[in-house]
PDB file of N, CA and C in Angstrom:
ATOM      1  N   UNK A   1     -75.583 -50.685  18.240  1.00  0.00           N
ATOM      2  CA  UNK A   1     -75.186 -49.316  17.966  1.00  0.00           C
ATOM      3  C   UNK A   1     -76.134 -48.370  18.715  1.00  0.00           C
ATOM      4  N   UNK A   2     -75.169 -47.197  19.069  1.00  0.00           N
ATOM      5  CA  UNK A   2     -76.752 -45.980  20.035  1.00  0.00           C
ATOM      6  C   UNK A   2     -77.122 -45.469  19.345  1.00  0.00           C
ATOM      7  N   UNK A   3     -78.600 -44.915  19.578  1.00  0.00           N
ATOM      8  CA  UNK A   3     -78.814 -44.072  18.946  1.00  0.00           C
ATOM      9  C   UNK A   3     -78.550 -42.610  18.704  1.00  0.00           C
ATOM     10  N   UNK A   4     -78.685 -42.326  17.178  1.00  0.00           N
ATOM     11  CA  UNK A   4     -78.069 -41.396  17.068  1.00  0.00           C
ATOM     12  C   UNK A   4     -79.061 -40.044  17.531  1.00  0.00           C
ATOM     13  N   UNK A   5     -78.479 -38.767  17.387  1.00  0.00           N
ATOM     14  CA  UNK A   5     -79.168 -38.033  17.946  1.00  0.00           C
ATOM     15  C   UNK A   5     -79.602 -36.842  16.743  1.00  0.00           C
ATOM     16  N   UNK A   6     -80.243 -35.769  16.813  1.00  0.00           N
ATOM     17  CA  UNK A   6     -80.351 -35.030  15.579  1.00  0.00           C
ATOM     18  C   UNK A   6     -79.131 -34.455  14.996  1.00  0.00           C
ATOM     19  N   UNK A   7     -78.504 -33.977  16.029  1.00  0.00           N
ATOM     20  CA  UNK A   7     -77.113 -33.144  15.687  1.00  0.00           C
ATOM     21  C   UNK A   7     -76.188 -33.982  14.740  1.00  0.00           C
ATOM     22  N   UNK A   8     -76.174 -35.594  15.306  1.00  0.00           N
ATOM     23  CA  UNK A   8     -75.643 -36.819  14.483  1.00  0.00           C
ATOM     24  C   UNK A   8     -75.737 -36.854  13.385  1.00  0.00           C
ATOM     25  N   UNK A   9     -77.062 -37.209  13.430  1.00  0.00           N
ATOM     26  CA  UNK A   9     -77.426 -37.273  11.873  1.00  0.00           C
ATOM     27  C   UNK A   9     -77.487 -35.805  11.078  1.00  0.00           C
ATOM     28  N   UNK A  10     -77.491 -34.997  11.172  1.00  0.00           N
ATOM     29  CA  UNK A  10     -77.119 -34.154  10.595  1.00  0.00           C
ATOM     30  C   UNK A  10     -75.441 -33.772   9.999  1.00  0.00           C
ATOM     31  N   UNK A  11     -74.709 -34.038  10.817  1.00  0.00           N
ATOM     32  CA  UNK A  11     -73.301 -34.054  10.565  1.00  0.00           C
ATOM     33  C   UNK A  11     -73.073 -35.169   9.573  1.00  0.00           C
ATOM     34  N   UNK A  12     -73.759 -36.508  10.029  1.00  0.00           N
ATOM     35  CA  UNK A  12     -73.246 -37.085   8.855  1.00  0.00           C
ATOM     36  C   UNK A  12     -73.895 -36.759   7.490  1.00  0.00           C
ATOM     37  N   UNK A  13     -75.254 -36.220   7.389  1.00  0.00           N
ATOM     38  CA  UNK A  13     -75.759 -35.442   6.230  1.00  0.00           C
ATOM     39  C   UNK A  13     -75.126 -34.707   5.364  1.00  0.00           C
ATOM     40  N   UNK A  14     -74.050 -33.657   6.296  1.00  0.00           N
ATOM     41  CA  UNK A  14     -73.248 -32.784   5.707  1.00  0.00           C
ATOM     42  C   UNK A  14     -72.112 -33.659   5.030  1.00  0.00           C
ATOM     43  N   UNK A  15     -71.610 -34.767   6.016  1.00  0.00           N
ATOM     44  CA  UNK A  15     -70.306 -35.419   5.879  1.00  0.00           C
ATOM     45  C   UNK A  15     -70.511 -35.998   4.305  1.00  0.00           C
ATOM     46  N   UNK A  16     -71.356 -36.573   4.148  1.00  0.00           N
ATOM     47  CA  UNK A  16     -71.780 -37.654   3.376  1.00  0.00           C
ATOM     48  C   UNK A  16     -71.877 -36.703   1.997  1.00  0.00           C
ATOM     49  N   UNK A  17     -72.781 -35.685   2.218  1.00  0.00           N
ATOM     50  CA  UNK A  17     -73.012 -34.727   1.016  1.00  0.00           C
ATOM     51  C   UNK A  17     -71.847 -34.477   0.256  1.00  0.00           C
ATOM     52  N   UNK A  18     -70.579 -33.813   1.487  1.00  0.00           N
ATOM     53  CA  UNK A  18     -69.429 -33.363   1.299  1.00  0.00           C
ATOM     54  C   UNK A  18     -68.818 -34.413   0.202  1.00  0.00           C
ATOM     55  N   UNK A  19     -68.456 -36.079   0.644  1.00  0.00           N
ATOM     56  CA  UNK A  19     -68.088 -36.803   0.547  1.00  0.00           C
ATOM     57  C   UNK A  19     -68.827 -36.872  -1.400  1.00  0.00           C
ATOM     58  N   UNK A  20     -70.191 -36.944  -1.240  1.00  0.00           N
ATOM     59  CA  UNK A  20     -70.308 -36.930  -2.812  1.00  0.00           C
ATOM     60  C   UNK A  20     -70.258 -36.166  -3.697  1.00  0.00           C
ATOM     61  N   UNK A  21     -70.019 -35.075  -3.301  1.00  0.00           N
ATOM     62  CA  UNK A  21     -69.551 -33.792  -4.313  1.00  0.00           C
ATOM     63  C   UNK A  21     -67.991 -34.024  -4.665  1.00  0.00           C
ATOM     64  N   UNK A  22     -67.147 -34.594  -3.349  1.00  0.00           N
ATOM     65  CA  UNK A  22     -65.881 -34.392  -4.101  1.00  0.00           C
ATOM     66  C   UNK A  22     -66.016 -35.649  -4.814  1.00  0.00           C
ATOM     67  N   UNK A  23     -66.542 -36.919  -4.478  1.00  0.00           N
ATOM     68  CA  UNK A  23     -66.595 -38.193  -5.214  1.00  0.00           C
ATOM     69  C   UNK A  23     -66.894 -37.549  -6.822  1.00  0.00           C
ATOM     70  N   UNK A  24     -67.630 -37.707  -7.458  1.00  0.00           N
ATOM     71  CA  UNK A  24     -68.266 -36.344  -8.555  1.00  0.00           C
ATOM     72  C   UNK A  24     -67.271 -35.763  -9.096  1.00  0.00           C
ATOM     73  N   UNK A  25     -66.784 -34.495  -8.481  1.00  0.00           N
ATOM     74  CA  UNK A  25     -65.651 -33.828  -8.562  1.00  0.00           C
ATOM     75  C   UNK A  25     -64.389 -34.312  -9.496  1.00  0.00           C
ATOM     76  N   UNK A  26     -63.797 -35.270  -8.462  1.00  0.00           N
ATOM     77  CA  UNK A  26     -63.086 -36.155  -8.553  1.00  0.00           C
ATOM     78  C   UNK A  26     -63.006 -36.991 -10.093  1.00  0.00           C
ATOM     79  N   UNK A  27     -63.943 -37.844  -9.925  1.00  0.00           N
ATOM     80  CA  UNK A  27     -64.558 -38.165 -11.383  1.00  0.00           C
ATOM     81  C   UNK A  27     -64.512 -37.456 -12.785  1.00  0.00           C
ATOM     82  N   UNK A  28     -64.898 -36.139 -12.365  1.00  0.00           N
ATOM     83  CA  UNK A  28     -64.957 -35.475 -13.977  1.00  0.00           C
ATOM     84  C   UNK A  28     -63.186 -34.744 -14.244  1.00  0.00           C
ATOM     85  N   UNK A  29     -62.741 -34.482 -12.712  1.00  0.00           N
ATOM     86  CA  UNK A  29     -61.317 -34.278 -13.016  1.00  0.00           C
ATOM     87  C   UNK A  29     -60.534 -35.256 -13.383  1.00  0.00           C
ATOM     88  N   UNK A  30     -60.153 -36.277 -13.163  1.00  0.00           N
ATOM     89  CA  UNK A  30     -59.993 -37.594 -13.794  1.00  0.00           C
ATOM     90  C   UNK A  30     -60.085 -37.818 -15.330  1.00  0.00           C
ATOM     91  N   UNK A  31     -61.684 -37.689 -15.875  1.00  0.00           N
ATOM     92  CA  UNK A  31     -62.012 -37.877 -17.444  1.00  0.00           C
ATOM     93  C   UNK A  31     -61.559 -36.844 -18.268  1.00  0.00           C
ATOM     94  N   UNK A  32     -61.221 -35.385 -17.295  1.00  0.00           N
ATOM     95  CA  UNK A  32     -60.663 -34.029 -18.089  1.00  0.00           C
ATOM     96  C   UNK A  32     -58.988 -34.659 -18.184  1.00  0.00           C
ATOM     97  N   UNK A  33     -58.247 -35.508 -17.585  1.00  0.00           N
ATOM     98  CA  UNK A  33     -56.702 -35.666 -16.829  1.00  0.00           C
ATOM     99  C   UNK A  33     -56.326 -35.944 -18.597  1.00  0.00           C
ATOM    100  N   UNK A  34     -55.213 -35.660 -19.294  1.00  0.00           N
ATOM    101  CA  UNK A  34     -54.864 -35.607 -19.836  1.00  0.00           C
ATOM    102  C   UNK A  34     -52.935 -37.024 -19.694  1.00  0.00           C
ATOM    103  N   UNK A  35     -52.885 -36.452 -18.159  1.00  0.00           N
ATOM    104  CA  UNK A  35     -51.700 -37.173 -18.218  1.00  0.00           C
ATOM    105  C   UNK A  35     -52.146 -38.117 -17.096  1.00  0.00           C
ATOM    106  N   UNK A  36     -51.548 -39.290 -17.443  1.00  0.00           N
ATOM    107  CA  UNK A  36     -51.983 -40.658 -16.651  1.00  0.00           C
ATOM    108  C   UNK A  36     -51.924 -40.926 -15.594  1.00  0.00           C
ATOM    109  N   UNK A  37     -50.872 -40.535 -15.113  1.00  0.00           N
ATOM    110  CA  UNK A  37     -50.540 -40.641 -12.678  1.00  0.00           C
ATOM    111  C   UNK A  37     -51.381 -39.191 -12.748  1.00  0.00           C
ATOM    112  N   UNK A  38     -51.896 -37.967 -13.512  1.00  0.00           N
ATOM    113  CA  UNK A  38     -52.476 -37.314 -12.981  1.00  0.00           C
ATOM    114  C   UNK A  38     -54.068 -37.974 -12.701  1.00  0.00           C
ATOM    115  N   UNK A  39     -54.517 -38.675 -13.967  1.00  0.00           N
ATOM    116  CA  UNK A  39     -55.357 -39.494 -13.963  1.00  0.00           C
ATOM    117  C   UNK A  39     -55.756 -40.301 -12.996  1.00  0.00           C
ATOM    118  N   UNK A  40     -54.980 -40.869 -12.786  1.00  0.00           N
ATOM    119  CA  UNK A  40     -54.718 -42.156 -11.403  1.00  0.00           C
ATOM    120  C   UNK A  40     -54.738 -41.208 -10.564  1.00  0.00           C
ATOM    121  N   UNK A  41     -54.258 -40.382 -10.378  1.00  0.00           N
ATOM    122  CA  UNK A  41     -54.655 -39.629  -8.564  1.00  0.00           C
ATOM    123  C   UNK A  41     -55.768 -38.969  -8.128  1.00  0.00           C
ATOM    124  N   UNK A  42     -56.669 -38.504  -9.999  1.00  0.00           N
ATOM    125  CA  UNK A  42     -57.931 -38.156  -9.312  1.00  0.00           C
ATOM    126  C   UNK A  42     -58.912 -39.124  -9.063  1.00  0.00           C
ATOM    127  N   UNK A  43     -58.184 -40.358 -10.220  1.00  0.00           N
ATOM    128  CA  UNK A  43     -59.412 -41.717  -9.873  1.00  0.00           C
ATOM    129  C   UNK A  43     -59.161 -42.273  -8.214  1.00  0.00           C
ATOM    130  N   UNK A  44     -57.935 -42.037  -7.829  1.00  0.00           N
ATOM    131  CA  UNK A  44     -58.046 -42.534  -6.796  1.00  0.00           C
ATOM    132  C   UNK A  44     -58.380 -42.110  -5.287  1.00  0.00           C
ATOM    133  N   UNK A  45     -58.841 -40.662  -5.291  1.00  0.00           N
ATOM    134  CA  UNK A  45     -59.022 -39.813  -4.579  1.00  0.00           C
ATOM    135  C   UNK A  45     -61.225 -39.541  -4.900  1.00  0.00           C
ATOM    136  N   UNK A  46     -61.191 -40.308  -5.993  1.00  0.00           N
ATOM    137  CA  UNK A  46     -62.270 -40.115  -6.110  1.00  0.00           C
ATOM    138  C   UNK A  46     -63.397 -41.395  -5.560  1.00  0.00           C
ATOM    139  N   UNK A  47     -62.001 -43.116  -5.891  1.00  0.00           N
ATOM    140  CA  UNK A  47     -62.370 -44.221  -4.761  1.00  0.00           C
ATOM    141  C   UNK A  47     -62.142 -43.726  -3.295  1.00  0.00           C
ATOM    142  N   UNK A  48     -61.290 -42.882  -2.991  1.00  0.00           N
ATOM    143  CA  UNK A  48     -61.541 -42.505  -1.594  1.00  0.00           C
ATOM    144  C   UNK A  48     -62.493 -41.945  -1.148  1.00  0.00           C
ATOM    145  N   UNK A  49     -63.003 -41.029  -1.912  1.00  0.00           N
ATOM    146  CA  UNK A  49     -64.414 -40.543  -1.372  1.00  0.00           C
ATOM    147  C   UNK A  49     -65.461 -41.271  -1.111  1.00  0.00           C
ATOM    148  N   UNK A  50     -65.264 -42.328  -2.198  1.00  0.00           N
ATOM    149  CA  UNK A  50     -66.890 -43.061  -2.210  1.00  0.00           C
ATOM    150  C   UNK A  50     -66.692 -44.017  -0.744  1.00  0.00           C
ATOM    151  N   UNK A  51     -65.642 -44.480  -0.625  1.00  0.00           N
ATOM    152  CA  UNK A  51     -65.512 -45.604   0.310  1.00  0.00           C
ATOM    153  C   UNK A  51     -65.662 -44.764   1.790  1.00  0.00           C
ATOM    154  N   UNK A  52     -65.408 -43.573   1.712  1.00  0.00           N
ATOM    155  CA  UNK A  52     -65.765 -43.102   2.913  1.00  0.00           C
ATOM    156  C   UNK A  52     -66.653 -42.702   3.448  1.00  0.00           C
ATOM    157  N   UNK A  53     -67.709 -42.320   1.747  1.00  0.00           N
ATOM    158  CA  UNK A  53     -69.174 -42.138   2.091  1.00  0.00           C
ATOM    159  C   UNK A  53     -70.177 -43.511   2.290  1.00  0.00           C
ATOM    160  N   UNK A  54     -69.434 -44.487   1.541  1.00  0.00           N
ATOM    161  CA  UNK A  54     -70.093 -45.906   2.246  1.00  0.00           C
ATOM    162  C   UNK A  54     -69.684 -46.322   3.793  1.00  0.00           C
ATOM    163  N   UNK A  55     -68.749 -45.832   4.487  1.00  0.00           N
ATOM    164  CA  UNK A  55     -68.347 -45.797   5.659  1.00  0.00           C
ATOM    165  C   UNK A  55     -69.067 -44.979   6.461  1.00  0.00           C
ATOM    166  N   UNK A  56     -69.603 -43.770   6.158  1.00  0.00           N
ATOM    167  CA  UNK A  56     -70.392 -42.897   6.870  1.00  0.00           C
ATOM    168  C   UNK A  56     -71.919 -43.630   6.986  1.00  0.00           C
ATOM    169  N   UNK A  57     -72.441 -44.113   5.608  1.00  0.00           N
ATOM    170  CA  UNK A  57     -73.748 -44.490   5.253  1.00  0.00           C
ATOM    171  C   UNK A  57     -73.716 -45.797   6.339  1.00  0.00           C
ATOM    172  N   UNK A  58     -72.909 -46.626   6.544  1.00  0.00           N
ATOM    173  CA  UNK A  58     -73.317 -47.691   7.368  1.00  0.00           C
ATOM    174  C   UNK A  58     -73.923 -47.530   8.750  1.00  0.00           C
ATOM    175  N   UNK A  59     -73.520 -45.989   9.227  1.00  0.00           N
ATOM    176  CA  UNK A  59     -74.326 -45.153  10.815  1.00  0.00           C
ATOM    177  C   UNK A  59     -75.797 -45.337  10.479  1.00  0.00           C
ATOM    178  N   UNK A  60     -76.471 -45.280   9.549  1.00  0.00           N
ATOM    179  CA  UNK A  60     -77.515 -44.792   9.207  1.00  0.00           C
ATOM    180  C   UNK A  60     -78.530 -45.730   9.792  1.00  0.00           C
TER     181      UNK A  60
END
């Protein structure tokens, strides 16, 4: 892998940050969900986040 450069790692800083706030997010909208596919779409939007912030984290 090249190395990365400052600007790099910084973007993914932001990316990643981004990525765990909505992960988070996600999560507590989910435990608030009252109705069940609403449930399921924030749990599953909230596995999307994480898997993308473990996708970002592997640059590191």
């Amino acid at each position: 892998m090249a190395d990365l450069s400052v600007l790099d790692l910084q973007n993914l800083r932001h990316l990643i940050g981004g990525y765990t706030t909505n992960h988070c997010k996600m999560q507590d909208y989910a435990a608030q969900a009252q109705d069940p596919e609403v449930k399921k779409l924030f749990q599953d939007a909230a596995n999307s986040a994480m898997k993308n912030k473990q996708d970002l984290m592997k640059f590191l």
